[in-house]
N, C-alpha and C. Protein backbone atom coordinates (compact mmCIF):
# COMPACT_ATOMS: atom_id res chain seq x y z
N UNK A 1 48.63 71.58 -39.15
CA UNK A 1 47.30 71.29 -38.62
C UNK A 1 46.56 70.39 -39.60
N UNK A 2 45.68 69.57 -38.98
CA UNK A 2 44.81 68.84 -39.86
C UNK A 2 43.66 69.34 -39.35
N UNK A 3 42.57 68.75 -40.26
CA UNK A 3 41.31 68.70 -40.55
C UNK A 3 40.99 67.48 -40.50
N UNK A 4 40.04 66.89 -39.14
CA UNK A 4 38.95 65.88 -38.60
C UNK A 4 37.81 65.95 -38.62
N UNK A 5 36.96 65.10 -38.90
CA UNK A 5 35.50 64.93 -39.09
C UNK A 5 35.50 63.83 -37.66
N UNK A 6 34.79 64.43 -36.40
CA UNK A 6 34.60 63.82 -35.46
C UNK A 6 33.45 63.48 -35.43
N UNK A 7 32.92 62.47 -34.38
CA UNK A 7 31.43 62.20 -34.32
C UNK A 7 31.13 61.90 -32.88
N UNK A 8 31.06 62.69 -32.51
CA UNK A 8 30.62 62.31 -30.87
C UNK A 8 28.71 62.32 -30.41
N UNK A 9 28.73 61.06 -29.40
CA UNK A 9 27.09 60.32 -29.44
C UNK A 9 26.95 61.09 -28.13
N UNK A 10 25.57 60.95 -28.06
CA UNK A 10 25.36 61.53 -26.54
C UNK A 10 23.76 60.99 -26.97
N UNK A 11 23.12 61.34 -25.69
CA UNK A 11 21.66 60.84 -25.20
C UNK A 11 20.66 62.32 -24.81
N UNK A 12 19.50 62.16 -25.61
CA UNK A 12 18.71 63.05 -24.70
C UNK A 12 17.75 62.79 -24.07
N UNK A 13 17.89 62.62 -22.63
CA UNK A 13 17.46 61.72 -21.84
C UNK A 13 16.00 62.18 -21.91
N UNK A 14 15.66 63.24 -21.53
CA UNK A 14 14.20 63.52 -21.41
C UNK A 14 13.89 64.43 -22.94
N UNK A 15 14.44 63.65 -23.95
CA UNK A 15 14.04 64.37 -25.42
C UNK A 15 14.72 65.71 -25.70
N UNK A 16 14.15 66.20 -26.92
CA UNK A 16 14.68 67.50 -27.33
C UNK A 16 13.65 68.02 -28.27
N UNK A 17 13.87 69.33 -27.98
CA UNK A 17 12.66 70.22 -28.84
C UNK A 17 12.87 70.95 -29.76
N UNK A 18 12.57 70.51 -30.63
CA UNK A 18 12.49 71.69 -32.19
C UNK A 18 13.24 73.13 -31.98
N UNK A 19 13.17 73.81 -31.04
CA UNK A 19 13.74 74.89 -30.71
C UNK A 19 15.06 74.58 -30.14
N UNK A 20 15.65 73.39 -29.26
CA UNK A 20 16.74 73.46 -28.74
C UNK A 20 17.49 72.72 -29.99
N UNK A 21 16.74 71.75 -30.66
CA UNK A 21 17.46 71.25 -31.60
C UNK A 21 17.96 72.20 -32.98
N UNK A 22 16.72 73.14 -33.16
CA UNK A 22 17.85 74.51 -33.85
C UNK A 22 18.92 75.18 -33.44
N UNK A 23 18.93 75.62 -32.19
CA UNK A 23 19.75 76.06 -30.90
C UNK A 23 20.83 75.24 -31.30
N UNK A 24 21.46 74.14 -31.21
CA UNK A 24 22.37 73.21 -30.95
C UNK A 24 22.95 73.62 -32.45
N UNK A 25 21.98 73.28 -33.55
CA UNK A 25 22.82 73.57 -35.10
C UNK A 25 22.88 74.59 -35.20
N UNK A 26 22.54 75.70 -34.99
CA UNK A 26 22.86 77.35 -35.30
C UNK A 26 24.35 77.20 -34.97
N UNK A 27 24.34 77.14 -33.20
CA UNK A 27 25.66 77.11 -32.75
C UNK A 27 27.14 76.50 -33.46
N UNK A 28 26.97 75.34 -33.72
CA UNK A 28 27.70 74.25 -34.01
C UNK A 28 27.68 74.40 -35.93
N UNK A 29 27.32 75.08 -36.48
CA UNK A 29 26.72 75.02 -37.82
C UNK A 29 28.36 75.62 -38.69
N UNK A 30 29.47 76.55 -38.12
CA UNK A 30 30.62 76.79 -38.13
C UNK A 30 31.68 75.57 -38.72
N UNK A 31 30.86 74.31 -37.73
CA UNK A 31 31.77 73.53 -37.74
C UNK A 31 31.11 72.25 -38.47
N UNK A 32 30.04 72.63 -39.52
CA UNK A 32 29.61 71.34 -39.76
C UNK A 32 30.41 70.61 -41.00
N UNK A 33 30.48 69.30 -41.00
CA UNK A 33 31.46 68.53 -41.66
C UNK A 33 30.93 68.76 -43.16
N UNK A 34 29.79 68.99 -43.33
CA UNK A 34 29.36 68.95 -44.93
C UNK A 34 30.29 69.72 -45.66
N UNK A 35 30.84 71.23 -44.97
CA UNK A 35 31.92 72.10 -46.02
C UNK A 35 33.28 71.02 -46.14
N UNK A 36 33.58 69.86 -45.74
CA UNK A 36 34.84 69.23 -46.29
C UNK A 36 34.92 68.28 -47.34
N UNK A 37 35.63 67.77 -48.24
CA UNK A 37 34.79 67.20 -48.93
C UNK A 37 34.79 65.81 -48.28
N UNK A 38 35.55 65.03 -47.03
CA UNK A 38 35.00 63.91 -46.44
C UNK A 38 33.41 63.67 -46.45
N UNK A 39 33.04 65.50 -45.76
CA UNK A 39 31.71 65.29 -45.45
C UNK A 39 30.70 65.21 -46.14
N UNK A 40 30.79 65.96 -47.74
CA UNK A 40 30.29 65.90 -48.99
C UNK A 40 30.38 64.81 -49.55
N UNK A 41 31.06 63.66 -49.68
CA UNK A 41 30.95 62.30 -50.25
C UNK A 41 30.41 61.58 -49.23
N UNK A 42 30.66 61.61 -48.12
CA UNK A 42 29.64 60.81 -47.12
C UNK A 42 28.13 61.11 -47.21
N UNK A 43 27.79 62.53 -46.99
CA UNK A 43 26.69 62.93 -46.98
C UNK A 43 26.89 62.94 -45.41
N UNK A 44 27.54 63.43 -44.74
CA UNK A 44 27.24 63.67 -43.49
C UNK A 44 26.27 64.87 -42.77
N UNK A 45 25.45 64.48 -41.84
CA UNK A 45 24.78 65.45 -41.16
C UNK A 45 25.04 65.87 -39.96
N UNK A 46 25.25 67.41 -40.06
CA UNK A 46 25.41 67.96 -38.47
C UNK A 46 25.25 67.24 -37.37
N UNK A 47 24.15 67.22 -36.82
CA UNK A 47 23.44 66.51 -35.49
C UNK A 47 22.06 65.64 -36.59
N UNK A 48 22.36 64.20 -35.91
CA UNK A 48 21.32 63.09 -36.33
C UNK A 48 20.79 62.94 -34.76
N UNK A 49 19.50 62.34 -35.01
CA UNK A 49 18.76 61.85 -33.68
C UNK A 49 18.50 60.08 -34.16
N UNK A 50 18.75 59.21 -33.07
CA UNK A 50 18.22 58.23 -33.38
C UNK A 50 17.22 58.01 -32.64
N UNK A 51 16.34 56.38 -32.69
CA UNK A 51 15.48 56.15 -31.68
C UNK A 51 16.28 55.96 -29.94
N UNK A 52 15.16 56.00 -29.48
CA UNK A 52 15.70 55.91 -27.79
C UNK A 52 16.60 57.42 -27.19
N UNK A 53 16.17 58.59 -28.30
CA UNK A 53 16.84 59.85 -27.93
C UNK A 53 18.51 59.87 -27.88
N UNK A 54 18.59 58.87 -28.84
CA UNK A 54 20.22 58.84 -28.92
C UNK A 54 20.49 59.67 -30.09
N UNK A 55 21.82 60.04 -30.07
CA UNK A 55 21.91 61.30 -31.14
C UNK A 55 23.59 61.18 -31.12
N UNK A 56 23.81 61.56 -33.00
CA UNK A 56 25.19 61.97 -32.99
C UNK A 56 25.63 63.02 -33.26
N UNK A 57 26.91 64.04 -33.01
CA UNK A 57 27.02 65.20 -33.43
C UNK A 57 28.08 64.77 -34.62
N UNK A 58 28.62 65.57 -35.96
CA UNK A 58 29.60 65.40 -36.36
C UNK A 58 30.34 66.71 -37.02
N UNK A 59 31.64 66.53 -36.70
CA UNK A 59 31.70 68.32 -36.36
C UNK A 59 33.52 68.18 -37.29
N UNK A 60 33.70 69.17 -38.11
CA UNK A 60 34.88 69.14 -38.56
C UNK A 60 35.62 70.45 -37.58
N UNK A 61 36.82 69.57 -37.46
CA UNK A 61 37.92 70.53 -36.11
C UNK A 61 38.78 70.30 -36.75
N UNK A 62 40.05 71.84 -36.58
CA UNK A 62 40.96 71.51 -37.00
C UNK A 62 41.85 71.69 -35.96
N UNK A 63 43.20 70.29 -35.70
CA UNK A 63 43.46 70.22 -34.58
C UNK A 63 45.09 69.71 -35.15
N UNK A 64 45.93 69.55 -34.06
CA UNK A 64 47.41 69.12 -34.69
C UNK A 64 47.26 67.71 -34.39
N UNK A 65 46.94 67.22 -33.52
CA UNK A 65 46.62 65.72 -33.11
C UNK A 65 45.12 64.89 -33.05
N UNK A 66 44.82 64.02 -33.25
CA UNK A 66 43.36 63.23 -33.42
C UNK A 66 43.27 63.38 -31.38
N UNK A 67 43.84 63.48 -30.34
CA UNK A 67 43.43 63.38 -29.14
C UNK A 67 42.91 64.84 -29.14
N UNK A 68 43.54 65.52 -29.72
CA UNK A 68 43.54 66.90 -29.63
C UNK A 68 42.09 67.75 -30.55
N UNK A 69 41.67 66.96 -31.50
CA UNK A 69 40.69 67.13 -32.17
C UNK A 69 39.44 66.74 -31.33
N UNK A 70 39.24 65.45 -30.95
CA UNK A 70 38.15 64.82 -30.38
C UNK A 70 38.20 65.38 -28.79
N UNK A 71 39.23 66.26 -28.23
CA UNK A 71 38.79 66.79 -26.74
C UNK A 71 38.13 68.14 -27.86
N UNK A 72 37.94 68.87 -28.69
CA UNK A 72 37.90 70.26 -28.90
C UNK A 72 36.44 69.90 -29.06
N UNK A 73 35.97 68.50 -30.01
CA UNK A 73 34.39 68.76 -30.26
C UNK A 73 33.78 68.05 -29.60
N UNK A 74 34.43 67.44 -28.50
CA UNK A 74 33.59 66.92 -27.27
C UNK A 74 33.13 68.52 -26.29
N UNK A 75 34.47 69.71 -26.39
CA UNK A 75 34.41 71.01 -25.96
C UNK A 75 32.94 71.41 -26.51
N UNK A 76 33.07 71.70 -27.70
CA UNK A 76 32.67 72.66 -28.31
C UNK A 76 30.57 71.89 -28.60
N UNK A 77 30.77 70.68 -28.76
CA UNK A 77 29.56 70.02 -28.65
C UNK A 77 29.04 70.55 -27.01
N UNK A 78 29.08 69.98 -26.00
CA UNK A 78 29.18 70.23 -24.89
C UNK A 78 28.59 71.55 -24.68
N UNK A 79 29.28 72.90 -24.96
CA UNK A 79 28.90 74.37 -25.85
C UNK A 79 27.57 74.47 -25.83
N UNK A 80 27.62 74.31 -27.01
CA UNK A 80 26.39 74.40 -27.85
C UNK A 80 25.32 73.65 -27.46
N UNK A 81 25.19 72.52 -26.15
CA UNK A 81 23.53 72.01 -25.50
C UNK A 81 23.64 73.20 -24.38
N UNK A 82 24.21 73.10 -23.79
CA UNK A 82 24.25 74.30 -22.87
C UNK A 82 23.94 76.08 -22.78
N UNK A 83 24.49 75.67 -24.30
CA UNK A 83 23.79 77.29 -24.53
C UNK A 83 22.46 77.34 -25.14
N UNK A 84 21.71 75.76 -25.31
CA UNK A 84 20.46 75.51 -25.83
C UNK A 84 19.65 75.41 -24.99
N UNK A 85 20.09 75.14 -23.29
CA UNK A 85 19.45 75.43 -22.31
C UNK A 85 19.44 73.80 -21.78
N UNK A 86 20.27 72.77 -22.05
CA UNK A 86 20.62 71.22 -21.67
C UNK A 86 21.40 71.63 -21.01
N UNK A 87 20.93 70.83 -19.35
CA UNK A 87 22.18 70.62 -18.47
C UNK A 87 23.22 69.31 -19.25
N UNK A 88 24.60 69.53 -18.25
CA UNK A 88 25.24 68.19 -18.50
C UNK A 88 24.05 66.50 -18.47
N UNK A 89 23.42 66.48 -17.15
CA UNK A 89 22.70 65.44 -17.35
C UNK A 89 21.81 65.27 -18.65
N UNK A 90 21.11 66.31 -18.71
CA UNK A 90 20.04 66.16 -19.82
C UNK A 90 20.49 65.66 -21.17
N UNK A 91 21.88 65.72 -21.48
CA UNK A 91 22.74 65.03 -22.77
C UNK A 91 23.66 64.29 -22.39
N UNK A 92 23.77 63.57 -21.48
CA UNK A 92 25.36 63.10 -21.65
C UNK A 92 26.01 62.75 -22.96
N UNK A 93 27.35 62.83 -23.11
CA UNK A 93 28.21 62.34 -24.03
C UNK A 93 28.67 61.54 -24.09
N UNK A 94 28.65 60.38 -25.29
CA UNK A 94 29.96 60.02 -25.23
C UNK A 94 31.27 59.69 -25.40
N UNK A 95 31.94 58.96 -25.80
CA UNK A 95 33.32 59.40 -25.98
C UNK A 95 33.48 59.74 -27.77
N UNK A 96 34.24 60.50 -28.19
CA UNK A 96 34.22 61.50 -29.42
C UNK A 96 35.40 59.84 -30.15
N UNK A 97 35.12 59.79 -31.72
CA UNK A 97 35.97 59.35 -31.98
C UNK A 97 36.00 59.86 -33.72
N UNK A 98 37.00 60.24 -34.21
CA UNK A 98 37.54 60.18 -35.55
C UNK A 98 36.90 59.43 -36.80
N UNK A 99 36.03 60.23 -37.56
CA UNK A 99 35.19 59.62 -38.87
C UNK A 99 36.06 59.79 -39.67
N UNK A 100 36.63 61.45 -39.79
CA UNK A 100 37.37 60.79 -41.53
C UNK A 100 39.05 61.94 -41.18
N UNK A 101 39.54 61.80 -41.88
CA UNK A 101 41.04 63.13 -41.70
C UNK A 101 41.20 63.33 -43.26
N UNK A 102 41.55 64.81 -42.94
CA UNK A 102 41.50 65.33 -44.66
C UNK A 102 42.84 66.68 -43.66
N UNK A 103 44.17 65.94 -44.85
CA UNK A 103 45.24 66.52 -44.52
C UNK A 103 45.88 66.79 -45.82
N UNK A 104 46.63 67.88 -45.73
CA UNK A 104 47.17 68.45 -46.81
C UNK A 104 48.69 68.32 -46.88
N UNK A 105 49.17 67.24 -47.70
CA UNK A 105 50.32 67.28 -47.87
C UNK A 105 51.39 68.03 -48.49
């Protein structure tokens, strides 16, 4: 198995609130990339917001394949708005792709 630092974007179309945006990192906080050290020399952050309610998640998964990684935290992102009380519309996603791989030879 490896270890991926994914980053999947999504939109919040009608915003997000201080409360759902804790909601989302509580959930997802398991998987945040800062415990790897990819994510420690980057300085990566859980969930970023940009302007225009665009936002990235970045989530360390450990998966046997990079297709196989980026379906789990497109899963598991997905998760965690939903259980923040975001329909599918209210975030769409989009497609998850591979920031860093930290594999143990």
């Amino acid at each position: 198995m490896t270890d991926y630092v994914i980053t999947v974007p999504g939109t919040f179309v009608h915003g997000i609130t201080d409360d759902q945006r804790s909601a989302v990192e509580r959930k997802l906080r398991p998987q945040d990339p800062s415990n790897t050290d990819f994510g420690e020399n980057e300085d990566l952050s859980l969930l970023t917001l940009q302007d225009g309610n665009m936002f990235s998640v970045r989530l360390e998964v450990e998966a046997a394949t990079r297709a196989e990684a980026e379906t789990k935290a497109v899963e598991l992102v997905s998760a965690a708005l939903r259980a923040s009380g975001l329909a599918q519309d209210d975030a769409p996603l989009g497609p998850a792709a591979v920031t860093g791989i930290d594999r143990e030879f």
